[in-house]
Protein backbone atom coordinates (compact mmCIF):
# COMPACT_ATOMS: atom_id res chain seq x y z
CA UNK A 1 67.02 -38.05 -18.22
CA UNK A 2 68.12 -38.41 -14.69
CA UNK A 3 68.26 -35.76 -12.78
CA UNK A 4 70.34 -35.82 -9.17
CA UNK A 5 70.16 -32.71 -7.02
CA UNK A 6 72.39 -30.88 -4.29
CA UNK A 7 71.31 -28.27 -2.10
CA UNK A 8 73.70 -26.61 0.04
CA UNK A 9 75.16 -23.66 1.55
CA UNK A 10 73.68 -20.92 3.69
CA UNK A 11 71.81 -19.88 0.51
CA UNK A 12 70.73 -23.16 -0.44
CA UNK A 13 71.85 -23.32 -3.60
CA UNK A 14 70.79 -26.63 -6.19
CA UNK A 15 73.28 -28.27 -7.94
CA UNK A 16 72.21 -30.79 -10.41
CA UNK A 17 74.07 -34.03 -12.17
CA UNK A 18 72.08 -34.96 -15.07
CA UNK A 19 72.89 -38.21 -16.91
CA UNK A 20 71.34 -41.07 -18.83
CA UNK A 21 71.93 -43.96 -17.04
CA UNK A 22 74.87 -45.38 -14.70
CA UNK A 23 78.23 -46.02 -16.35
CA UNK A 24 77.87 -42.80 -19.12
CA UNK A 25 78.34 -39.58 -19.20
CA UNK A 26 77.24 -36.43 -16.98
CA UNK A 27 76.63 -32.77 -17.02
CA UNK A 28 77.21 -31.16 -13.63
CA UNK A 29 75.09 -27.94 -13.74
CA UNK A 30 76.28 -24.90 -10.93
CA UNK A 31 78.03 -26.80 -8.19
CA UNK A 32 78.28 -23.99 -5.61
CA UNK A 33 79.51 -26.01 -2.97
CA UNK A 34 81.26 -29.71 -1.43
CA UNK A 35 82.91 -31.16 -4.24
CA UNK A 36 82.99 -34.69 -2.17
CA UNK A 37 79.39 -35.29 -2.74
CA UNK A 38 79.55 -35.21 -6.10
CA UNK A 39 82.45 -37.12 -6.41
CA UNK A 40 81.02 -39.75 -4.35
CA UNK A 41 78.05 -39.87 -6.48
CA UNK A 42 79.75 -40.15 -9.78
CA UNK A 43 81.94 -42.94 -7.91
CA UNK A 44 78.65 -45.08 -6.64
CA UNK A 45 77.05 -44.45 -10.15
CA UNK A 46 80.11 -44.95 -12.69
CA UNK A 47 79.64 -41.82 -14.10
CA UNK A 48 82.22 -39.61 -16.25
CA UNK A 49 82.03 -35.55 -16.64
CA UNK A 50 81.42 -34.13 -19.74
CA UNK A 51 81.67 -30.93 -18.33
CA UNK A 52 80.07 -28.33 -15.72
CA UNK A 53 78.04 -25.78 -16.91
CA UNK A 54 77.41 -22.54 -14.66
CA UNK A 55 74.41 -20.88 -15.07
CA UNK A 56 75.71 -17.58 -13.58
CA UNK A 57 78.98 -16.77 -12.16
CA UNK A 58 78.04 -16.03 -8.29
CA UNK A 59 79.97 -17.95 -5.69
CA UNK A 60 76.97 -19.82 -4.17
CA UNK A 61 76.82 -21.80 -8.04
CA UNK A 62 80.14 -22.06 -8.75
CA UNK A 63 82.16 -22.49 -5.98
CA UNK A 64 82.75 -26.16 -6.64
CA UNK A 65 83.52 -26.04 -9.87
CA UNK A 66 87.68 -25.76 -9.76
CA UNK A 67 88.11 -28.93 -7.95
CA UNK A 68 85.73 -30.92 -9.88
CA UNK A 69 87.12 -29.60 -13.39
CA UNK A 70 90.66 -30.29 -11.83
CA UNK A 71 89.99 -34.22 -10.38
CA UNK A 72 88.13 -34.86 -13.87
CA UNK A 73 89.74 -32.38 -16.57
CA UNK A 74 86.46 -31.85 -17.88
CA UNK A 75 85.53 -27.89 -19.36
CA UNK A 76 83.34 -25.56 -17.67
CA UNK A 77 80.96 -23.84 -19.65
CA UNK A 78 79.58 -20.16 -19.30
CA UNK A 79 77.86 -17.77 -20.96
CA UNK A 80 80.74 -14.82 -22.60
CA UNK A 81 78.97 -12.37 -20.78
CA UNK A 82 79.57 -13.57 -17.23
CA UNK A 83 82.72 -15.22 -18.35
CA UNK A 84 84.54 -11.65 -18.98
CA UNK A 85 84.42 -10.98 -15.61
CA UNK A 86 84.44 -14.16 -13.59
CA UNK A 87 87.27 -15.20 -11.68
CA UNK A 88 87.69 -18.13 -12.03
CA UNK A 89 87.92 -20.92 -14.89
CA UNK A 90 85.78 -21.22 -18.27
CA UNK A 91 86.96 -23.14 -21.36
CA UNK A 92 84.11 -22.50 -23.38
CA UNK A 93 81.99 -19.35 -23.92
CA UNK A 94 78.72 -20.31 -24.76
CA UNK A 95 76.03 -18.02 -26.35
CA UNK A 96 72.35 -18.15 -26.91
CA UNK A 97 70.96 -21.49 -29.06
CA UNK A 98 74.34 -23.07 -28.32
CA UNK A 99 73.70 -26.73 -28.18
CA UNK A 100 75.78 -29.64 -25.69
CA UNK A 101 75.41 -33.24 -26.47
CA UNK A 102 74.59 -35.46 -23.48
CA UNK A 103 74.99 -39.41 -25.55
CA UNK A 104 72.34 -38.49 -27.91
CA UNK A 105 69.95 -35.84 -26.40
CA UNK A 106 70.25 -31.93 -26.32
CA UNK A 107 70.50 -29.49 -24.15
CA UNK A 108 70.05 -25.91 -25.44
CA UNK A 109 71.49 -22.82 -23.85
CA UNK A 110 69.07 -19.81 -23.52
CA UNK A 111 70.36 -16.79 -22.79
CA UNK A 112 68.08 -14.51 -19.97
CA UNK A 113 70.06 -11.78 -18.81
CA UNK A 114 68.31 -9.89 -15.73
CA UNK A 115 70.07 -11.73 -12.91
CA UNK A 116 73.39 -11.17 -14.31
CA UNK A 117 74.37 -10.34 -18.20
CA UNK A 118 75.54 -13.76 -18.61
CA UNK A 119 72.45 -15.47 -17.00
CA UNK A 120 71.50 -18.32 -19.07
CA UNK A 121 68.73 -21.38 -18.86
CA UNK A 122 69.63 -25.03 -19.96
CA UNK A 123 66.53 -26.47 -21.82
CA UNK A 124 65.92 -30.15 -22.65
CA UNK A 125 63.20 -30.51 -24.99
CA UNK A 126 63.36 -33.64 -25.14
CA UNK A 127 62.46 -34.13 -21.58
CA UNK A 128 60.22 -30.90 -21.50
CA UNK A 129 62.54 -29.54 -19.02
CA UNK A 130 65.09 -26.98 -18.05
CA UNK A 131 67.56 -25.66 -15.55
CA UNK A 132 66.79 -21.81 -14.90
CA UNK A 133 69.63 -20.78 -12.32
CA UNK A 134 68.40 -17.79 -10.72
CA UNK A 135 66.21 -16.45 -13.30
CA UNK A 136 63.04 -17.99 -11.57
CA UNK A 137 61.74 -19.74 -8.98
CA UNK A 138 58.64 -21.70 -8.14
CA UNK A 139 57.33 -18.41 -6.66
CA UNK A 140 59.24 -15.69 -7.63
CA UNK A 141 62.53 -14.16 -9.71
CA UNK A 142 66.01 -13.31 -9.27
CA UNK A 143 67.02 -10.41 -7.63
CA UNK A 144 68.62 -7.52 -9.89
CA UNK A 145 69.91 -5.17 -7.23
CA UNK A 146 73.41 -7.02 -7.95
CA UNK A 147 76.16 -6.37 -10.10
CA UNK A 148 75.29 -6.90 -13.36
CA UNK A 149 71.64 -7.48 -12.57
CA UNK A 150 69.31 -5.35 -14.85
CA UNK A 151 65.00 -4.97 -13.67
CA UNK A 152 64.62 -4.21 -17.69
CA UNK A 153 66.83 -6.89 -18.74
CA UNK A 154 64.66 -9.50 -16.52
CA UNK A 155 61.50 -8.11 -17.88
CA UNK A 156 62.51 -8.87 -20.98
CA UNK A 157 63.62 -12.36 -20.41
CA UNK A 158 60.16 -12.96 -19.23
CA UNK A 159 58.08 -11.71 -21.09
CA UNK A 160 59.70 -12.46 -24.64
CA UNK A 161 61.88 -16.03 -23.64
CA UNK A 162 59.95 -17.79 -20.53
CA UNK A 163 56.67 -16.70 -20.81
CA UNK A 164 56.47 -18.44 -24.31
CA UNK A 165 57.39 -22.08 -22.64
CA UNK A 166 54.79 -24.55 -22.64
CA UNK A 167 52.90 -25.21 -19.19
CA UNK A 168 54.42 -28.88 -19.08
CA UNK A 169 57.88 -28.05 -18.95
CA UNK A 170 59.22 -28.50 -15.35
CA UNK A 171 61.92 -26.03 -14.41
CA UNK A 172 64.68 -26.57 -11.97
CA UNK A 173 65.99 -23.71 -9.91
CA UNK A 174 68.70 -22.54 -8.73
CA UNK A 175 67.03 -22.55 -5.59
CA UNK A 176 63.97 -23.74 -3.91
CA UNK A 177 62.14 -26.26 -5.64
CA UNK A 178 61.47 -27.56 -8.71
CA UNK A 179 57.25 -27.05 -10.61
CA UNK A 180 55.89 -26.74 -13.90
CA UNK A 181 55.29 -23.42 -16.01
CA UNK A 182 52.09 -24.49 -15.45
CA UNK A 183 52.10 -23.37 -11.28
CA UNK A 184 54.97 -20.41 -12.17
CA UNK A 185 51.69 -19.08 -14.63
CA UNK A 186 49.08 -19.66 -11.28
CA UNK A 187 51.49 -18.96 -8.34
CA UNK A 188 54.82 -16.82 -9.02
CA UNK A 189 53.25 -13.62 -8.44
CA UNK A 190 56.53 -11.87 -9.69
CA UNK A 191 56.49 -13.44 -12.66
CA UNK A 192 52.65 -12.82 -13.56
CA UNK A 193 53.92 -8.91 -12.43
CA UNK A 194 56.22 -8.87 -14.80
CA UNK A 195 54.62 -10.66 -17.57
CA UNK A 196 51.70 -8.11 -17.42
CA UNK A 197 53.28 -5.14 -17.84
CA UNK A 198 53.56 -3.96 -14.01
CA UNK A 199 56.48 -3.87 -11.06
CA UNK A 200 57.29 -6.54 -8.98
């Protein structure tokens, strides 16, 4: 799986294309901001939408997301939680184990409330990978002092959903960059907090 990434924004937010291979299909994944550059992308490339999935309905990851749906008529994808009270435009509600077809290989929807309700991780087994919004970092977790946001809710999509990933699975933020379970389990302090029982 290819993976392209955009970060932008005063809050330098990633947004991700993933795709196959040039002249198939795409998955744009929270594109908070400048819908040029990913047009231009999927103009250099030959690559056609299948649909944007948002990870969590804050601005900063979905700002984008009208005029790309728009130019392409493709469906945006959120979790129903988030979806209730978002503003904007979802087609499809997804829920936890829901499962999107990228030509052949899978990508799972996990649901880990904490951030928001509707927070939800994208998993690729296949490529021992996955797209965590702004559940966690490389060095620490989303914030839960937000609307919707819940300290207990994150605890619990922790300690019973991420903790139980294998150490080769490479997760890709929302922001900051991208590292194995393997360094979150050595170096996200908030994480290893959390996961043993005590406050971040």
């Amino acid at each position: 799986m290819k993976i392209k990434r955009f970060e932008e924004g005063s809050l330098m937010a990633n947004g991700y294309i993933v795709y196959l291979e040039k002249g198939g299909l795409c998955y744009i994944i929270d594109p908070g901001y400048n819908p040029k550059k990913y047009m231009d992308f999927f103009e250099q490339n030959k690559l056609t939408p299948a649909g944007i999935i948002l990870t969590h309905l804050h601005s900063d990851h979905t700002g984008a997301a009208a005029a790309l749906c728009d130019r392409y008529d493709c469906p945006v994808y959120m979790h129903e939680a988030d979806a209730f009270v978002y503003k904007g435009r979802v087609d499809i509600m997804v829920r936890d184990g829901d499962q999107l077809d990228l030509e052949g290989e899978t990508l799972e929807i996990i649901s880990t409330p904490g951030h928001t309700k509707g927070s939800i991780c994208i998993m690729s087994e296949k490529n021992r990978l996955c797209f965590t919004g702004d559940t966690i970092f490389d060095t620490d977790l989303g914030r839960t002092d937000l609307a919707g946001g819940s300290e207990a809710d994150m605890k619990n999509s922790i300690c019973k959903v991420v903790d139980k990933w294998d150490n080769d699975i490479t997760i890709y933020p929302g922001h900051e960059d991208g590292c194995t379970m393997k360094k979150v389990r050595k170096y996200n302090r908030e994480f290893l907090a959390l996961r043993d029982g005590n406050e971040r």
